[in-house]
Protein backbone atom coordinates (compact mmCIF):
# COMPACT_ATOMS: atom_id res chain seq x y z
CA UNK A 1 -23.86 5.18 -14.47
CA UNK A 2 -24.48 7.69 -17.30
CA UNK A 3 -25.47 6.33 -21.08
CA UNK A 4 -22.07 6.09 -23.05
CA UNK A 5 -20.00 5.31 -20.23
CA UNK A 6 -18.59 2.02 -19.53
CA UNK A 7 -18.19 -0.17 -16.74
CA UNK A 8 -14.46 -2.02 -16.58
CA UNK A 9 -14.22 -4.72 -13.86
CA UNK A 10 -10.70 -6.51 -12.64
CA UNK A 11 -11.44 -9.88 -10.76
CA UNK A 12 -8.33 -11.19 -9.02
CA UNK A 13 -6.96 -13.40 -6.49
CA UNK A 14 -3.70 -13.44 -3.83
CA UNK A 15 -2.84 -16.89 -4.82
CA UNK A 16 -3.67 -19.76 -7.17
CA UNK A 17 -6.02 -22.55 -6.29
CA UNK A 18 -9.63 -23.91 -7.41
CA UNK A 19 -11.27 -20.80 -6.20
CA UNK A 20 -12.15 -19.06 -9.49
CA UNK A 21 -15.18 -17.23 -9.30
CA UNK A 22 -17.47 -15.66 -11.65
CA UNK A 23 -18.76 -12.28 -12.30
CA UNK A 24 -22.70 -11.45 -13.13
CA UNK A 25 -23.77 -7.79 -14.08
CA UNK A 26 -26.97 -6.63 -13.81
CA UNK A 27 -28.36 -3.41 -14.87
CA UNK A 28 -30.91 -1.41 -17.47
CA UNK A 29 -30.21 -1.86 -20.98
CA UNK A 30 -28.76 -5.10 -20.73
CA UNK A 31 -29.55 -7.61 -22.16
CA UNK A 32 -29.86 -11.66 -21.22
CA UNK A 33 -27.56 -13.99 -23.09
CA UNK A 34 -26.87 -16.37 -20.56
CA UNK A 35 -28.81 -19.03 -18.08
CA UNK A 36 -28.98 -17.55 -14.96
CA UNK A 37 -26.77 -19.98 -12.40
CA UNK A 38 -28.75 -21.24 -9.33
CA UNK A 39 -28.40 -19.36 -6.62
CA UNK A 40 -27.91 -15.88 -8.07
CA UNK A 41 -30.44 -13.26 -8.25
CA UNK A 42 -30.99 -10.55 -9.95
CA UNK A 43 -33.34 -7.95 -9.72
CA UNK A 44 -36.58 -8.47 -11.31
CA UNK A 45 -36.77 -7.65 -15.07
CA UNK A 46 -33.35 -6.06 -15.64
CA UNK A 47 -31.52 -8.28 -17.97
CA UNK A 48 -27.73 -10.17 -16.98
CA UNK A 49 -24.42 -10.46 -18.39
CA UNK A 50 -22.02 -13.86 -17.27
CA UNK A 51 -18.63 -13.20 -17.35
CA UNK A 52 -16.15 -16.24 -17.10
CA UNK A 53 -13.14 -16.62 -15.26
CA UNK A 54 -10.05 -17.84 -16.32
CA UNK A 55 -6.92 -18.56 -14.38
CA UNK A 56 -3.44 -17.31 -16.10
CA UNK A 57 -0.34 -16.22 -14.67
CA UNK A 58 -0.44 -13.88 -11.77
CA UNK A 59 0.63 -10.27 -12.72
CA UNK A 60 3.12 -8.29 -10.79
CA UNK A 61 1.70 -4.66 -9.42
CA UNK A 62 4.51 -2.75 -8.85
CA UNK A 63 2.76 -0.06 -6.60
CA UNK A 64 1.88 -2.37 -3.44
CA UNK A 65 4.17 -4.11 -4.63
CA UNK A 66 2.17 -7.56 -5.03
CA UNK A 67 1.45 -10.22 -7.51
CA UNK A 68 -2.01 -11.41 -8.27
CA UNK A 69 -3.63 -14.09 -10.60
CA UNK A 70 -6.23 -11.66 -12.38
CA UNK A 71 -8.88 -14.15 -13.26
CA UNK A 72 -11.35 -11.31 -15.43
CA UNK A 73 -11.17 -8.08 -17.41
CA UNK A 74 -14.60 -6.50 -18.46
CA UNK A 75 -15.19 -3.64 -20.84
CA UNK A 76 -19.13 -3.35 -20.60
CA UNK A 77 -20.74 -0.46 -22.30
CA UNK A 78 -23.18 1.41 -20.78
CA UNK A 79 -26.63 1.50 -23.02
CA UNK A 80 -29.02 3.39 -20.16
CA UNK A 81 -28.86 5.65 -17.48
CA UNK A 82 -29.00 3.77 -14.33
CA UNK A 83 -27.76 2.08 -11.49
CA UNK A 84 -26.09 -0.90 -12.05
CA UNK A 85 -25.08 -4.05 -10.07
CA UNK A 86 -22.03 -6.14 -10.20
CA UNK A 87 -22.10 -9.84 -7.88
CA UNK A 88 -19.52 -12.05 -7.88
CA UNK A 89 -19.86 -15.75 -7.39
CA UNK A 90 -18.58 -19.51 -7.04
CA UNK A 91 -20.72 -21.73 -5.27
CA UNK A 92 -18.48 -24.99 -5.29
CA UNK A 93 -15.00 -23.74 -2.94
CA UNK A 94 -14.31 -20.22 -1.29
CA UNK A 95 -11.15 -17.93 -1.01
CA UNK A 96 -9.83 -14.57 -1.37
CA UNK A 97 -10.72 -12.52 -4.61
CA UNK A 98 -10.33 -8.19 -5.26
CA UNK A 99 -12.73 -6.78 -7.53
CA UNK A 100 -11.49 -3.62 -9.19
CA UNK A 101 -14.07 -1.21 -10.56
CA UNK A 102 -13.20 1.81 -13.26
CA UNK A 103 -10.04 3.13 -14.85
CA UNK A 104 -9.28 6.03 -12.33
CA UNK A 105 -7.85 5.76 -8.77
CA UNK A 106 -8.27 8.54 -6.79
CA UNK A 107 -7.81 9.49 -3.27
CA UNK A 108 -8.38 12.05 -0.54
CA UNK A 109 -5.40 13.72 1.39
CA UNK A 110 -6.44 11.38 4.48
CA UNK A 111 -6.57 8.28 2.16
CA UNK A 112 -3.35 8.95 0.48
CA UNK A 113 -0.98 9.76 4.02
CA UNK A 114 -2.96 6.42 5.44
CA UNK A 115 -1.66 4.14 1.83
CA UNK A 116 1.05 2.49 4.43
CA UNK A 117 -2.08 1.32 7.13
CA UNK A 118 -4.03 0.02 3.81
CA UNK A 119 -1.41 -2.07 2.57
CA UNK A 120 -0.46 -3.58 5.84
CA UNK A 121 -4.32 -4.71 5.90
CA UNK A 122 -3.45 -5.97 2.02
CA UNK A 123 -1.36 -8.13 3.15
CA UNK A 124 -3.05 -9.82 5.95
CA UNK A 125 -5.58 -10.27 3.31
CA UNK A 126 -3.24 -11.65 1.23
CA UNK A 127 -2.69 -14.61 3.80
CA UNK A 128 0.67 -13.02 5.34
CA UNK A 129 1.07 -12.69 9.02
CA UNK A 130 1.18 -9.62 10.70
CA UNK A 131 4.41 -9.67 12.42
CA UNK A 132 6.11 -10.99 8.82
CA UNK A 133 4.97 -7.98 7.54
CA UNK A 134 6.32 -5.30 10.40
CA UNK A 135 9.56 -7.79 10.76
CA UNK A 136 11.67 -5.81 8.01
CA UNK A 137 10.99 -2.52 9.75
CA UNK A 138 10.77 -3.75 13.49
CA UNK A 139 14.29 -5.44 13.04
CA UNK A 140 15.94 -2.09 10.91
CA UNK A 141 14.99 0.16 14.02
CA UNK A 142 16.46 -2.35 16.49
CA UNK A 143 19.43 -3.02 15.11
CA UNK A 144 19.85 0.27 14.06
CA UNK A 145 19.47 1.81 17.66
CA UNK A 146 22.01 -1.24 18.76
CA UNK A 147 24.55 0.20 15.93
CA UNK A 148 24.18 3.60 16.68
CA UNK A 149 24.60 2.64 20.41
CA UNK A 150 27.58 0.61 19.94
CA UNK A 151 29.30 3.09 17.49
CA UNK A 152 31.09 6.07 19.48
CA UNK A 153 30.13 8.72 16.89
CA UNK A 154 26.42 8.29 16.93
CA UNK A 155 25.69 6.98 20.68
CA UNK A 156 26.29 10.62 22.57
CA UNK A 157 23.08 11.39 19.74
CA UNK A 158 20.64 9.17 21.74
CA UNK A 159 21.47 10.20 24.83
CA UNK A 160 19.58 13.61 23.88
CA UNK A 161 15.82 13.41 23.33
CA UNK A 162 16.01 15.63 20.35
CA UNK A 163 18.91 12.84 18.99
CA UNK A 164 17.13 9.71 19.82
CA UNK A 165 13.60 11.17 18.36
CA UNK A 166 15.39 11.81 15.14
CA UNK A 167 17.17 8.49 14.99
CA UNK A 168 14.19 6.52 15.40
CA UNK A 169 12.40 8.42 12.89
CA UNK A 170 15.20 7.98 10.26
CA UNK A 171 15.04 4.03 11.05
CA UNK A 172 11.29 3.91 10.62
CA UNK A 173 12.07 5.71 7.58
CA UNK A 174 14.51 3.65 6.67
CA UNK A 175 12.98 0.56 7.14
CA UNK A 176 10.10 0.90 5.36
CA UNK A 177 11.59 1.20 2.42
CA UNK A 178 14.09 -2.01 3.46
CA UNK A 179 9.97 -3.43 3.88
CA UNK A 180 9.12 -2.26 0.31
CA UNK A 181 11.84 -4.04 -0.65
CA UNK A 182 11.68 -7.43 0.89
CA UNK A 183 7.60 -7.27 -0.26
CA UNK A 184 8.84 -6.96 -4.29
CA UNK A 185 11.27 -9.65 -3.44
CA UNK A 186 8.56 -11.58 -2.04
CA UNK A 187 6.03 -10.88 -5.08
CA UNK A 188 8.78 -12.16 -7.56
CA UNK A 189 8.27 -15.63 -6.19
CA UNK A 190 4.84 -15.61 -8.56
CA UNK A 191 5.62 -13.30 -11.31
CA UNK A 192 8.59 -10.87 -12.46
CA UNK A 193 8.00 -7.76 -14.38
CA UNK A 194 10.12 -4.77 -15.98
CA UNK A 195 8.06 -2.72 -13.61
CA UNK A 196 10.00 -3.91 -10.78
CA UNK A 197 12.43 -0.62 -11.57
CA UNK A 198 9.08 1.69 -10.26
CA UNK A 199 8.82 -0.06 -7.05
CA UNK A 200 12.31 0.22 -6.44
CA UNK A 201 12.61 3.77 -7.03
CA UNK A 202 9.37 4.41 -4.35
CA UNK A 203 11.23 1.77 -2.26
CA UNK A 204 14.20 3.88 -2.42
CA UNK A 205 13.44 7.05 -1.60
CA UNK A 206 12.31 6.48 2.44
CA UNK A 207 15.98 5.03 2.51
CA UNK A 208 16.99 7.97 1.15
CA UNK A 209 15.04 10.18 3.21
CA UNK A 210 16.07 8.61 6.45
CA UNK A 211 19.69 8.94 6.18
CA UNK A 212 19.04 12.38 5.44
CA UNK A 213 16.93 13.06 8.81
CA UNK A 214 20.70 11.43 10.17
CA UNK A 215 22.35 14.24 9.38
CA UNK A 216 20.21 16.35 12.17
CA UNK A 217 20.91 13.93 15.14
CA UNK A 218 23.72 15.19 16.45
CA UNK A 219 22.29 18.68 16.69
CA UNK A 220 21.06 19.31 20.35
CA UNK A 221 17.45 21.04 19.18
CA UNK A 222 15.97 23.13 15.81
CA UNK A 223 17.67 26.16 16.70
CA UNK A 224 17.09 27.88 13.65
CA UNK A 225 13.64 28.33 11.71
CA UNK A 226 15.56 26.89 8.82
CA UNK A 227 15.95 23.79 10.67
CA UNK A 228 12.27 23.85 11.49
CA UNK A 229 11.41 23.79 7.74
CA UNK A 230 13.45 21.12 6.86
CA UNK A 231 12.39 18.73 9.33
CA UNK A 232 8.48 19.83 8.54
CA UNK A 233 9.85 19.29 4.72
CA UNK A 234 11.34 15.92 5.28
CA UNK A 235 8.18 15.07 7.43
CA UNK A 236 5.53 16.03 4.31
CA UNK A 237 8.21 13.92 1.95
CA UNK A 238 7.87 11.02 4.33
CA UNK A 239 4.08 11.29 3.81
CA UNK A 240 3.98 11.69 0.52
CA UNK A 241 5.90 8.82 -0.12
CA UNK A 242 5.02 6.10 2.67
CA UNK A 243 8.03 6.91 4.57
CA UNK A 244 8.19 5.65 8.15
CA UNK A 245 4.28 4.19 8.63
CA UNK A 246 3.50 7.40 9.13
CA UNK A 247 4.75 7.44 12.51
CA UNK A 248 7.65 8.19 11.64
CA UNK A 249 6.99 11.39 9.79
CA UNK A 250 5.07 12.15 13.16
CA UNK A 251 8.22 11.92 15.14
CA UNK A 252 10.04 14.47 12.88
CA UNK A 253 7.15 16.95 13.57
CA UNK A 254 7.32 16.10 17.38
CA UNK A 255 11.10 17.04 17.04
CA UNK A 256 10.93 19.94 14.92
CA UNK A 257 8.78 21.48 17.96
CA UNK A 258 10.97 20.55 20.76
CA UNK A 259 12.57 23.27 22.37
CA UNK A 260 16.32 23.83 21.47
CA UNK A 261 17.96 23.86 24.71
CA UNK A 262 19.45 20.54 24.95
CA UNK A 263 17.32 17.77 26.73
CA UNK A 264 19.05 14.50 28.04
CA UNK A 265 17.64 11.14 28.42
C-alpha cells in the first residue's frame, strides 16, 4: 500500500450465531492502541489496530443475490509505504465469515464468464446444498423438454439435433434466471431491500434471452450467416449476463456451427 491510500475492510457472515470474530491490522505507521489478544501475532515492531465486531441486521446484496450479517466496516488510512497485514480472529466458537478488501471490484474476461461457477461455490459456502442450488434449473430443463415433448407444435423441434440443442440451451437459459430468482426469494427470508428491483432485472434477462433462442428451434440448421450471428450474439449475451451456467451459451455456439442440412435424432 502507497502513503495516502486507505485500506477499507468488510467482515461478514452467511448467517447469525455466536461466531463474531474480530479483525487486527498490522502494518508500518501504525500505531498500538490496543492489548494485543492472546494468541495473535504480529510481526515484530510494527504497531496494531483492534477492530470490534458487532452483529446487526444482515444486509441484502442484490448482485449474488444474498443476505449477510456484516459484522465490520474499516476506513484505515494509510500513513507509510508498505505492506500491510490484515488477520482475522475469534478464539472462543468457529463459523463462516467473508472478508472484503478495497472499494473496487474488478475482473478478468475469464473471471467474469465463470461469475455463475463462483456463486454456485458461494452458496455451498453459505451452508446450502448443492443439488438445492441446481434444483431450480435442473427441474426448468426437465419439465421443459417434457412440455415441449408433449405439445404438438414444439415436439417435431427435438426430434432434430439442431432443435433439441437449441431447446436445451433456451431452458438452461431460462432457468437460471428462474434460479436467480428463487435465490432473492430465498435471501428475503433475512433481510429485504429496494435493491431487490436490480436483481430482478439481471434475473430477468436469461428468461428473456431463452425464449428468444425458442424462436430458432424449429429451423432445421443456421442456413444463413445472419443466423450464425445471432446465435453467436445471443451466446456472448448469455455470457455476459450469467445466462445458462455457461453451458448453455456453449450449446448455442455448438449449434450455430452445425451444418444446415437437417440432422434427426
Amino acid at each position: 500500500m502507497n502513503r495516502g491510500e486507505r485500506i477499507k475492510l468488510d467482515l461478514f457472515t452467511p448467517v447469525k450465531s455466536e461466531f463474531n470474530p474480530n479483525i487486527v491490522v498490522t502494518g508500518p505507521g501504525i500505531k498500538s492502541t490496543d492489548v494485543l489478544p492472546e494468541g495473535v501475532e504480529i510481526p515484530e515492531g510494527m504497531g496494531f489496530i483492534i477492530i470490534e465486531s458487532k452483529l446487526g441486521e444482515a444486509e441484502y446484496e442484490p448482485f449474488t443475490p444474498a443476505s449477510y450479517y456484516y459484522l465490520s466496516d474499516a476506513i484505515i488510512p494509510v500513513t507509510e509505504t508498505g505492506t500491510y497485514y490484515v488477520g482475522v480472529f475469534d478464539f472462543d466458537n468457529e463459523g463462516k465469515y467473508g472478508l472484503a478488501i478495497g472499494y473496487v471490484e474488478k475482473f478478468s474476461i475469464s473471471e467474469w464468464i465463470g461469475i455463475p461457477i463462483s456463486v454456485t461455490r458461494i452458496r455451498i459456502w453459505e451452508g446450502q446444498n448443492l443439488l438445492v442450488v441446481l434444483a431450480p434449473l435442473f427441474f426448468t430443463v426437465i419439465i421443459g423438454l417434457i412440455a415441449l415433448y408433449m405439445n404438438q407444435k414444439t415436439k417435431n423441434n427435438l426430434k432434430t439435433l439442431f432443435g433439441f440443442l437449441m431447446s436445451f440451451a433456451g431452458l438452461l437459459y431460462i432457468g437460471s434466471g428462474i434460479s436467480v430468482f428463487y435465490q432473492m426469494i430465498n435471501a428475503f427470508t433475512k433481510a429485504f431491500s429496494e435493491s431487490a428491483l436490480i436483481t430482478a432485472v439481471f434475473a430477468s434477462i436469461p428468461i428473456v434471452l431463452g425464449i428468444t433462442i425458442f424462436g430458432y428451434t424449429s429451423k432445421v440448421g443456421p442456413r444463413t450467416v445472419q443466423t450464425k450471428l445471432s446465435l453467436l450474439l445471443l451466446s456472448g449475451l448469455g455470457l455476459i449476463f450469467w445466462a445458462g451456467m455457461i453451458l448453455g451459451p456453449a450449446v448455442v455456439i455448438i449449434s450455430a456451427m452445425l451444418p444446415s442440412k437437417k440432422i434427426n435424432l
